[in-house]
Protein backbone atom coordinates (compact mmCIF):
# COMPACT_ATOMS: atom_id res chain seq x y z
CA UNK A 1 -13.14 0.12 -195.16
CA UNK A 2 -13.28 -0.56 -199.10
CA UNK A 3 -15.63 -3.71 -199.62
CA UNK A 4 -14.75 -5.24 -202.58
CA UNK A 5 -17.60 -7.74 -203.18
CA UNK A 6 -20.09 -4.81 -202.51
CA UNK A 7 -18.01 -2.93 -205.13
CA UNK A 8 -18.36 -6.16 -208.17
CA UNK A 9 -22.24 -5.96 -207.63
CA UNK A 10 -22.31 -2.17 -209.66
CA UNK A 11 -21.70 -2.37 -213.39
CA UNK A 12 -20.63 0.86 -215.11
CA UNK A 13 -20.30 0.17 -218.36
CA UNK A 14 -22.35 2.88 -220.45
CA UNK A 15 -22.01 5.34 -217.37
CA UNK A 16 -20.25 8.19 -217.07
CA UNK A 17 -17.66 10.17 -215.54
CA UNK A 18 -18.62 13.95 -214.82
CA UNK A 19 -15.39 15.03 -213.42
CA UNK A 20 -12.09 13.88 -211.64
CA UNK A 21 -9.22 15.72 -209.68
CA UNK A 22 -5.84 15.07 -208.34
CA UNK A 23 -4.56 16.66 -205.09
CA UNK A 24 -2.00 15.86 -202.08
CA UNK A 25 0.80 15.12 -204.79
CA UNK A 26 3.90 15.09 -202.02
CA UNK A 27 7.39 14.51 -204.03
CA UNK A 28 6.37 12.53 -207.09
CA UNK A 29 5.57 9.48 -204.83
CA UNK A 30 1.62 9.46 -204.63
CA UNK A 31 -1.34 11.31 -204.82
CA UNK A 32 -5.03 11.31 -204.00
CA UNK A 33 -7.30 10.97 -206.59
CA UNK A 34 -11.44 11.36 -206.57
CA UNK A 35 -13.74 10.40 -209.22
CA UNK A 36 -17.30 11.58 -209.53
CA UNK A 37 -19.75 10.08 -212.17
CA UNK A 38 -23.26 8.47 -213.07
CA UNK A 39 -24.42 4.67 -213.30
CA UNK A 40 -26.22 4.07 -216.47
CA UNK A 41 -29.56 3.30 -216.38
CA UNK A 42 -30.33 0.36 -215.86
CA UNK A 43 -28.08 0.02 -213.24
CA UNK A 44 -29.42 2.72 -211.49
CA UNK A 45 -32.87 0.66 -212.41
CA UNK A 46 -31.70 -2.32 -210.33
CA UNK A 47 -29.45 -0.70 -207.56
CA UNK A 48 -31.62 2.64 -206.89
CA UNK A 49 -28.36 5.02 -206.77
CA UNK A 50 -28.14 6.93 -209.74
CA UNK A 51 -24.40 8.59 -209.14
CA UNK A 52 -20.83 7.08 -207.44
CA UNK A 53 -17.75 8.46 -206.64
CA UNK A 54 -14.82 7.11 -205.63
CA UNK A 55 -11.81 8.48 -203.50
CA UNK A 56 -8.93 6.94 -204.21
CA UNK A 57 -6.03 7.11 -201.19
CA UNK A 58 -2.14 7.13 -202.03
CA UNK A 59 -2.42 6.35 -205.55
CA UNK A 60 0.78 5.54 -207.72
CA UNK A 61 1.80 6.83 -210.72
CA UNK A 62 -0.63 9.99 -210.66
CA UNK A 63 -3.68 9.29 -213.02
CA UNK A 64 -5.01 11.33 -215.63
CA UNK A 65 -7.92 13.68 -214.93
CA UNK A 66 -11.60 12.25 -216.65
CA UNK A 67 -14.43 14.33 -217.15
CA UNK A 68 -17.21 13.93 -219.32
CA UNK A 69 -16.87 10.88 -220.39
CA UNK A 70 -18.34 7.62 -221.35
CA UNK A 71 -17.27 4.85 -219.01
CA UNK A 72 -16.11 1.26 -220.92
CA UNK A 73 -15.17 -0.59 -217.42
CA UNK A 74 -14.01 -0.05 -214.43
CA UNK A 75 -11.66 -2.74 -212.91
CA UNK A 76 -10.33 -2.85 -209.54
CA UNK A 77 -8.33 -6.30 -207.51
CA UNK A 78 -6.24 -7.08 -204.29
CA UNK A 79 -3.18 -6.62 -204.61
CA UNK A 80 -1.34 -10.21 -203.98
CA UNK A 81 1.74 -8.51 -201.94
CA UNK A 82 1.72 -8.44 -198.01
CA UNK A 83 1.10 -4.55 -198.33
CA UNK A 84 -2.26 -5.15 -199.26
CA UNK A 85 -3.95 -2.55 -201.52
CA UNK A 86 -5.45 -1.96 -205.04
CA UNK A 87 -4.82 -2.30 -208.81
CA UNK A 88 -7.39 0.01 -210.63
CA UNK A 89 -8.04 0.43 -214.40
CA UNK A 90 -10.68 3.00 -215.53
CA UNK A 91 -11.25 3.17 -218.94
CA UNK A 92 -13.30 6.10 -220.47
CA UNK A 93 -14.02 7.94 -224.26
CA UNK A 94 -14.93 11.41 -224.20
CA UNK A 95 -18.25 12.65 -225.62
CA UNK A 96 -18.24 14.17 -229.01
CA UNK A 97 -18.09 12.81 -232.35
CA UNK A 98 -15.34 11.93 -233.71
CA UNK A 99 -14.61 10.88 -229.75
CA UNK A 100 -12.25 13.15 -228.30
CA UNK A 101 -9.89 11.32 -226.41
CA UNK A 102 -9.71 7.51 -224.84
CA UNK A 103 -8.53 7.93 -221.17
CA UNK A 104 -7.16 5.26 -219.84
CA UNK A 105 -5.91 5.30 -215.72
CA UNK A 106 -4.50 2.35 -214.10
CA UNK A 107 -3.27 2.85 -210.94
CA UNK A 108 -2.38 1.34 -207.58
CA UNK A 109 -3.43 2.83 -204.17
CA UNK A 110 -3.50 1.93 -200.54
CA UNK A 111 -7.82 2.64 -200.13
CA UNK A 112 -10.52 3.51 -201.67
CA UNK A 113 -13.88 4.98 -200.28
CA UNK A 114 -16.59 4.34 -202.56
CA UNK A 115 -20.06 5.93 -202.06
CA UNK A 116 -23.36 5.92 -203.99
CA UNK A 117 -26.13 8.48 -203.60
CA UNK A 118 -29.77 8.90 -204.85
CA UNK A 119 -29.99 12.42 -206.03
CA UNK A 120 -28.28 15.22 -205.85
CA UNK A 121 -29.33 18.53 -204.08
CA UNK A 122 -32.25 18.48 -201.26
CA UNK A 123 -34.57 16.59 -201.21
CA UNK A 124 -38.29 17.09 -199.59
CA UNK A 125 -40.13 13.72 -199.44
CA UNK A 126 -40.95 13.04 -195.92
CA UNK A 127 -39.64 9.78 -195.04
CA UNK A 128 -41.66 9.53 -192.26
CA UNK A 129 -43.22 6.20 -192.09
CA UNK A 130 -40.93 4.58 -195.02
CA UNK A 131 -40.37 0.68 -194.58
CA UNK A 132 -36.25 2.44 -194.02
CA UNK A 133 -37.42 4.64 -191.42
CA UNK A 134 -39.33 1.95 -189.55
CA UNK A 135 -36.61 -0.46 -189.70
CA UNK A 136 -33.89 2.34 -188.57
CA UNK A 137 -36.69 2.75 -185.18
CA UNK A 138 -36.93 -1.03 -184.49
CA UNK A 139 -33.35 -1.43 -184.23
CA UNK A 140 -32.74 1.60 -181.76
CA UNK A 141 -35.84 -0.68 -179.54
CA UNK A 142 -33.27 -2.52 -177.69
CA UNK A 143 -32.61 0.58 -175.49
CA UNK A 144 -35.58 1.10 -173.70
CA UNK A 145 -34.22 -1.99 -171.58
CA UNK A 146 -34.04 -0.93 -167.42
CA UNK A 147 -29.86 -1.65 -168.33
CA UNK A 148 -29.74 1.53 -169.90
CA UNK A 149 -31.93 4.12 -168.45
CA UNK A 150 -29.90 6.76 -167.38
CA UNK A 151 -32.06 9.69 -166.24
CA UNK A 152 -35.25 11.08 -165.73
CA UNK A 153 -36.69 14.31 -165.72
CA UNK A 154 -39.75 16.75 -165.94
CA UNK A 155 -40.98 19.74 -168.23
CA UNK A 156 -43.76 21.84 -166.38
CA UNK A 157 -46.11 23.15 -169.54
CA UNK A 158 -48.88 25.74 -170.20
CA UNK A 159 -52.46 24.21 -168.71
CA UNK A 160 -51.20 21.59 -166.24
CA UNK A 161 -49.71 19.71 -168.37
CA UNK A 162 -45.96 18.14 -167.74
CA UNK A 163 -43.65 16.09 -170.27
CA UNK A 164 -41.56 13.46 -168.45
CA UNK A 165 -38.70 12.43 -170.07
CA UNK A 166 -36.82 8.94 -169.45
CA UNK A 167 -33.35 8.68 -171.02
CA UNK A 168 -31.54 5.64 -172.46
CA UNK A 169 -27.64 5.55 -173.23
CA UNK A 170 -25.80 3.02 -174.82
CA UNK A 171 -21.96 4.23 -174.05
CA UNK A 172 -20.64 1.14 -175.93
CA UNK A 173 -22.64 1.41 -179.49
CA UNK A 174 -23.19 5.01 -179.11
CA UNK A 175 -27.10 4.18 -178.37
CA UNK A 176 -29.30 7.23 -177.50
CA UNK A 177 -33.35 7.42 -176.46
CA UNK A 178 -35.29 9.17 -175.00
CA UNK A 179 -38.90 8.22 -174.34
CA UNK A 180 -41.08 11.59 -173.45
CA UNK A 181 -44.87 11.34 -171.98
CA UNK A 182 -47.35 13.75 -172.09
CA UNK A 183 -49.22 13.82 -169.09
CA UNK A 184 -51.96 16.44 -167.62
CA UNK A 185 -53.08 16.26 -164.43
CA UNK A 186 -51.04 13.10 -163.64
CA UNK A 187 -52.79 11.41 -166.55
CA UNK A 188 -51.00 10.20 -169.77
CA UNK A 189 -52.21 11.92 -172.88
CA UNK A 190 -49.45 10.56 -175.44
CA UNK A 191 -46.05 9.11 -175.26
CA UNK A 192 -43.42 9.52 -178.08
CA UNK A 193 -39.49 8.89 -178.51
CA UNK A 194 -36.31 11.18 -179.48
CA UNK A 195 -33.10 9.82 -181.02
CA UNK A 196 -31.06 12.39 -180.93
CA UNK A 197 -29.32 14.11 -177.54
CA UNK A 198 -29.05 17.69 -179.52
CA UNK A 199 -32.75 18.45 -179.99
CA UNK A 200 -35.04 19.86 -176.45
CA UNK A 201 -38.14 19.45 -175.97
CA UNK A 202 -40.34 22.65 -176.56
CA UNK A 203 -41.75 24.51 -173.68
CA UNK A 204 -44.83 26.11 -175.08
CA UNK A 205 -48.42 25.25 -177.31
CA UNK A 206 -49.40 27.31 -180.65
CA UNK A 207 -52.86 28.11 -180.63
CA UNK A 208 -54.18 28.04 -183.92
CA UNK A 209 -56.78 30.18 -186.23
CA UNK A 210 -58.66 26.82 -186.54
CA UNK A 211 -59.37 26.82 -182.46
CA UNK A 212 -56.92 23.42 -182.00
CA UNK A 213 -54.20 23.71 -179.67
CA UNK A 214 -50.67 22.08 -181.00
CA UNK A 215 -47.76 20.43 -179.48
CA UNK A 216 -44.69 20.59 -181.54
CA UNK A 217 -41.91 17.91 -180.53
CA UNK A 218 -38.73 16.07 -181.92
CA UNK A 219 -38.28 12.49 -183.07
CA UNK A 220 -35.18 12.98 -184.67
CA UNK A 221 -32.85 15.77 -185.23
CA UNK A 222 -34.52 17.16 -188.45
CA UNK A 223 -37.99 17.89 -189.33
CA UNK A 224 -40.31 18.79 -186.46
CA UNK A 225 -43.44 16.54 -185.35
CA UNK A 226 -46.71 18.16 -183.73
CA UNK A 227 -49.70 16.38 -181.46
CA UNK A 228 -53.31 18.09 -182.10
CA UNK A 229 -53.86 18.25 -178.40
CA UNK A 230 -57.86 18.47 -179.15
CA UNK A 231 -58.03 15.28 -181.29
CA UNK A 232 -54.83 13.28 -180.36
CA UNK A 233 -53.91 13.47 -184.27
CA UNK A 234 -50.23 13.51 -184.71
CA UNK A 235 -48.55 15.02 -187.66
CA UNK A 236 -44.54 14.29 -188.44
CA UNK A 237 -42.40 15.42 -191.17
CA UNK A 238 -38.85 14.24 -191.55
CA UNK A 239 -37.44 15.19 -194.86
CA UNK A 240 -34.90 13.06 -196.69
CA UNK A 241 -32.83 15.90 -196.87
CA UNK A 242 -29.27 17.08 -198.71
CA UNK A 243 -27.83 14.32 -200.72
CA UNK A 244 -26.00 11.83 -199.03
CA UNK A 245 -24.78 8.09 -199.44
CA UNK A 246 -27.14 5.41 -199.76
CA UNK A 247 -25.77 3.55 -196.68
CA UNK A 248 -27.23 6.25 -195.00
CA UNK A 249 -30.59 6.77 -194.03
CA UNK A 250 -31.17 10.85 -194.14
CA UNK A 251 -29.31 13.40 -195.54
CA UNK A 252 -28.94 16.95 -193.34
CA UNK A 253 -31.37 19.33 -193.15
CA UNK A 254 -32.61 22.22 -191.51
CA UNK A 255 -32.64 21.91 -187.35
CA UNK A 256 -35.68 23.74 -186.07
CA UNK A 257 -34.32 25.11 -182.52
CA UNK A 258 -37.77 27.49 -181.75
CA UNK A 259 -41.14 28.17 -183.55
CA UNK A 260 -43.03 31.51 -183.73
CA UNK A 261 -46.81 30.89 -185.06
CA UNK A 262 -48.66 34.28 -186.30
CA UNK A 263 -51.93 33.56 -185.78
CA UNK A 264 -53.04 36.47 -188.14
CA UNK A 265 -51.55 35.56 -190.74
CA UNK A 266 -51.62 31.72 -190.28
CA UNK A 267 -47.76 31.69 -191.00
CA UNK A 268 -44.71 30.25 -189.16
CA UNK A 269 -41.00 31.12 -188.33
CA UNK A 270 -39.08 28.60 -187.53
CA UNK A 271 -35.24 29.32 -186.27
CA UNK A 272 -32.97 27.13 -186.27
CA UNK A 273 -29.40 25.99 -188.61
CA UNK A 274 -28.18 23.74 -190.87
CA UNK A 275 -25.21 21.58 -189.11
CA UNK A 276 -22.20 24.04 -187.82
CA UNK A 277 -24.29 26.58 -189.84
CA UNK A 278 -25.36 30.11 -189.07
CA UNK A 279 -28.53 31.21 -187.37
CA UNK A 280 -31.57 31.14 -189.83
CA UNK A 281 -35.15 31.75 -190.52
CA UNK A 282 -37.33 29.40 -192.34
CA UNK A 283 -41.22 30.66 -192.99
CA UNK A 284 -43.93 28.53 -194.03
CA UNK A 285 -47.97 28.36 -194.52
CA UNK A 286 -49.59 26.98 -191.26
CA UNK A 287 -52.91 26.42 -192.25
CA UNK A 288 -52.60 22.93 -192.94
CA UNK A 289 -50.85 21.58 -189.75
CA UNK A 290 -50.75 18.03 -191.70
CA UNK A 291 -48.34 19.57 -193.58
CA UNK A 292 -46.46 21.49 -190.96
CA UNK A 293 -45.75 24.26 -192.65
CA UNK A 294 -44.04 23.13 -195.86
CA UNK A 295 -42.65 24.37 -198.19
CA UNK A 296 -40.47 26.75 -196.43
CA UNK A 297 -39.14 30.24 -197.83
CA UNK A 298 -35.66 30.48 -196.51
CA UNK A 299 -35.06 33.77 -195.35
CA UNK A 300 -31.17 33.76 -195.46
CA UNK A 301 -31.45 32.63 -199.30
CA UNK A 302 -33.89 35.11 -200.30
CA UNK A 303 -32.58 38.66 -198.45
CA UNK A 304 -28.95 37.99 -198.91
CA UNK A 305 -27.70 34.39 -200.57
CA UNK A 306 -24.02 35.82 -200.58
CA UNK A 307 -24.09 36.88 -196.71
CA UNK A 308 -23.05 40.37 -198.00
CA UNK A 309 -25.31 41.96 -195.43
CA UNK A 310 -26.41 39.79 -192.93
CA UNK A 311 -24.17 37.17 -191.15
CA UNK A 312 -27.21 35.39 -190.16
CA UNK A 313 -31.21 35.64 -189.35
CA UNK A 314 -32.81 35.08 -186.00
CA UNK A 315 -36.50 35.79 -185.34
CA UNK A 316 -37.53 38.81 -183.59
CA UNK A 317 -41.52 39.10 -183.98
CA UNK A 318 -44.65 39.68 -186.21
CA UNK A 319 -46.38 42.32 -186.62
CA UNK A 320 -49.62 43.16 -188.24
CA UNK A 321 -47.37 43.71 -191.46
CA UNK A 322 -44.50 42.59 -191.24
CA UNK A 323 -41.68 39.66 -190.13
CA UNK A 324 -39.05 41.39 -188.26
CA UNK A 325 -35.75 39.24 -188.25
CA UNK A 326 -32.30 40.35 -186.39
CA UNK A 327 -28.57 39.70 -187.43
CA UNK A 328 -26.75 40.88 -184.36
CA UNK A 329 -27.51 44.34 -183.72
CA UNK A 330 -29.51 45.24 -187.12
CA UNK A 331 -32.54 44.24 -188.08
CA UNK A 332 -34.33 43.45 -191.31
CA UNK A 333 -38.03 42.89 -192.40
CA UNK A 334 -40.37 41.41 -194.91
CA UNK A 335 -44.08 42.08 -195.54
CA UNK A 336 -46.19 38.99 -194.66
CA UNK A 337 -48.22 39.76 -197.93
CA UNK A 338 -44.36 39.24 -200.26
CA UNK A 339 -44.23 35.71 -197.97
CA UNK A 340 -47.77 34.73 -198.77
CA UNK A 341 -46.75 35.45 -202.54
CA UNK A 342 -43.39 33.62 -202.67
CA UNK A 343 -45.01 30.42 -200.34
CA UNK A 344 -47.76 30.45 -203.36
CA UNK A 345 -44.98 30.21 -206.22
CA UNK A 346 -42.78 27.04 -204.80
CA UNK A 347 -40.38 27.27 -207.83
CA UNK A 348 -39.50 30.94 -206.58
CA UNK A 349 -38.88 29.39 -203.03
CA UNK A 350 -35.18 28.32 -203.62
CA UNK A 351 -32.91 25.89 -200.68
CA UNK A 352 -35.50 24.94 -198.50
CA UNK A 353 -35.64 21.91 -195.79
């Protein structure tokens, strides 16, 4: 629901707008209409969101379409009638010299969804320990309350070791947890929780060059966590990810589903998706575990961006030369020594997690 207090806290004047549209005109009556554009500086200085849009529902008479443009002000008010609803006035001057046009849209419309993002694209910065990300966990710490435990269950693993997992469900506030201990030999070795119900825990340990042996495990859907069994040191990397609103805390990424280590060549396959997506394969260094194998080379982006090929990339196995990667029934292949060479060059990496 449109706020409009939160709405008066933005000024735009000195913004811009990059581009507009107009769609779901039905018989002259009303329309949708979006608008995309940037704060100006020093708004984005104060407020941290450097581009809005707005979506505009049911708008009457249909507005004209702004792009490129210089904002002056953007107005919006209640309605006084019982219908409820919004009066809108956008005013704008195109870039150029002498100035190109003065747009001027005012408007009425039923709602509006306003939104404000960071960035655009992906971004990388593990958010992993962020004052955001620790406030997002303390308010999910209501749930590990006896009232809604819901399950339990065990994971035999490699060297008498087990993972127990307890499960907490909140059916009214769509609450999930799951609290997961590491035990061996009926002693606890670490304890860590999952908030998402999509991700499973992993069955198996990578054995690294460096002699350490390496749990990986979820905390949330995206990014991928691992516990140096040898030391107790735990790494986690949760990436911001795609651009998304600021009322929200991450952005999609990639979900890492399995993880095959090559311990000759110190690199890693993870498969996995994006959301909805297609199988993938993303391939990173693993010789600093700290890092866990970021940046990635994603293997779908480099072999065949425009799917004209391959429908999608699942892992098949390493061998002394080569990744060997499967898209149904046919197969593909890279030489490790072209992955160690694109991993060294990030700007040739591309879309990566």
């Amino acid at each position: 629901m449109f706020d409009l207090s939160d709405f008066k806290k933005y000024c735009f004047h000195d913004g811009t707008v990059t581009d507009s549209t107009v769609w779901g005109i039905g018989n002259g009556s009303s329309c949708n209409y979006g608008l995309w554009g940037e704060f100006p500086e020093d708004e984005t200085e104060r407020n941290g969101c450097a581009y809005f849009y707005f979506d505009f529902k049911h708008v009457r008479p249909e507005p004209p379409r702004i792009e490129d443009a210089e904002i002056r002000d953007i107005e919006i008010d209640a309605e006084s009638h019982e219908s409820g609803g919004y009066h809108v006035k956008i005013c704008a001057v195109s870039f150029g010299w002498p100035p190109a046009a003065f747009y001027l849209a005012e408007f009425t419309c039923d709602d509006i969804r306003f939104g404000r993002q960071k960035y655009k694209g992906m971004s990388h910065r593990n958010v992993y320990g962020t004052a955001e990300y620790d406030a997002f966990w303390r308010s999910l710490g209501y749930l590990l309350e006896e009232t809604y435990f819901t399950g339990k269950k065990q994971l035999d693993l490699p060297e008498n070791y087990c993972l127990e997992t307890d499960t907490y469900t909140d059916t009214q506030r769509r609450g999930f947890l799951q609290r997961h201990t590491l035990k061996r030999d009926g002693a606890v070795v670490y304890t860590y929780l999952c908030c998402d119900h999509h991700v499973r825990p992993f069955s198996e340990f990578i054995y690294h060059r460096n002699g350490h042996r390496y749990y990986p495990f979820h905390i949330d859907l995206y990014g991928i966590s691992y516990l140096d069994l040898d030391t107790l040191e735990v790494y986690n990397y949760i990436p911001e990810g795609y651009q998304h609103d600021c009322e929200i805390l991450l952005g999609e990424s990639f979900i890492v589903t399995d993880i095959h280590y090559d311990r000759e060549s110190g690199l890693i396959a993870y498969g996995g998706c994006y959301w909805a997506g297609p199988p993938n394969v993303m391939v990173g260094n693993f010789s600093r575990v700290q890092d866990c194998g970021f940046p990635f080379v994603d293997m779908q982006n480099w072999l065949d961006p425009h799917y004209d090929q391959y429908d999608e990339f699942d892992f098949a196995d390493w061998t002394e030369e080569k990744l060997l990667l499967k898209c149904g029934n046919v197969s593909a292949s890279v030489e490790i020594d072209q992955l160690k060479e694109r991993l060294s060059q990030p700007s040739l990496i591309g879309l990566t997690v």
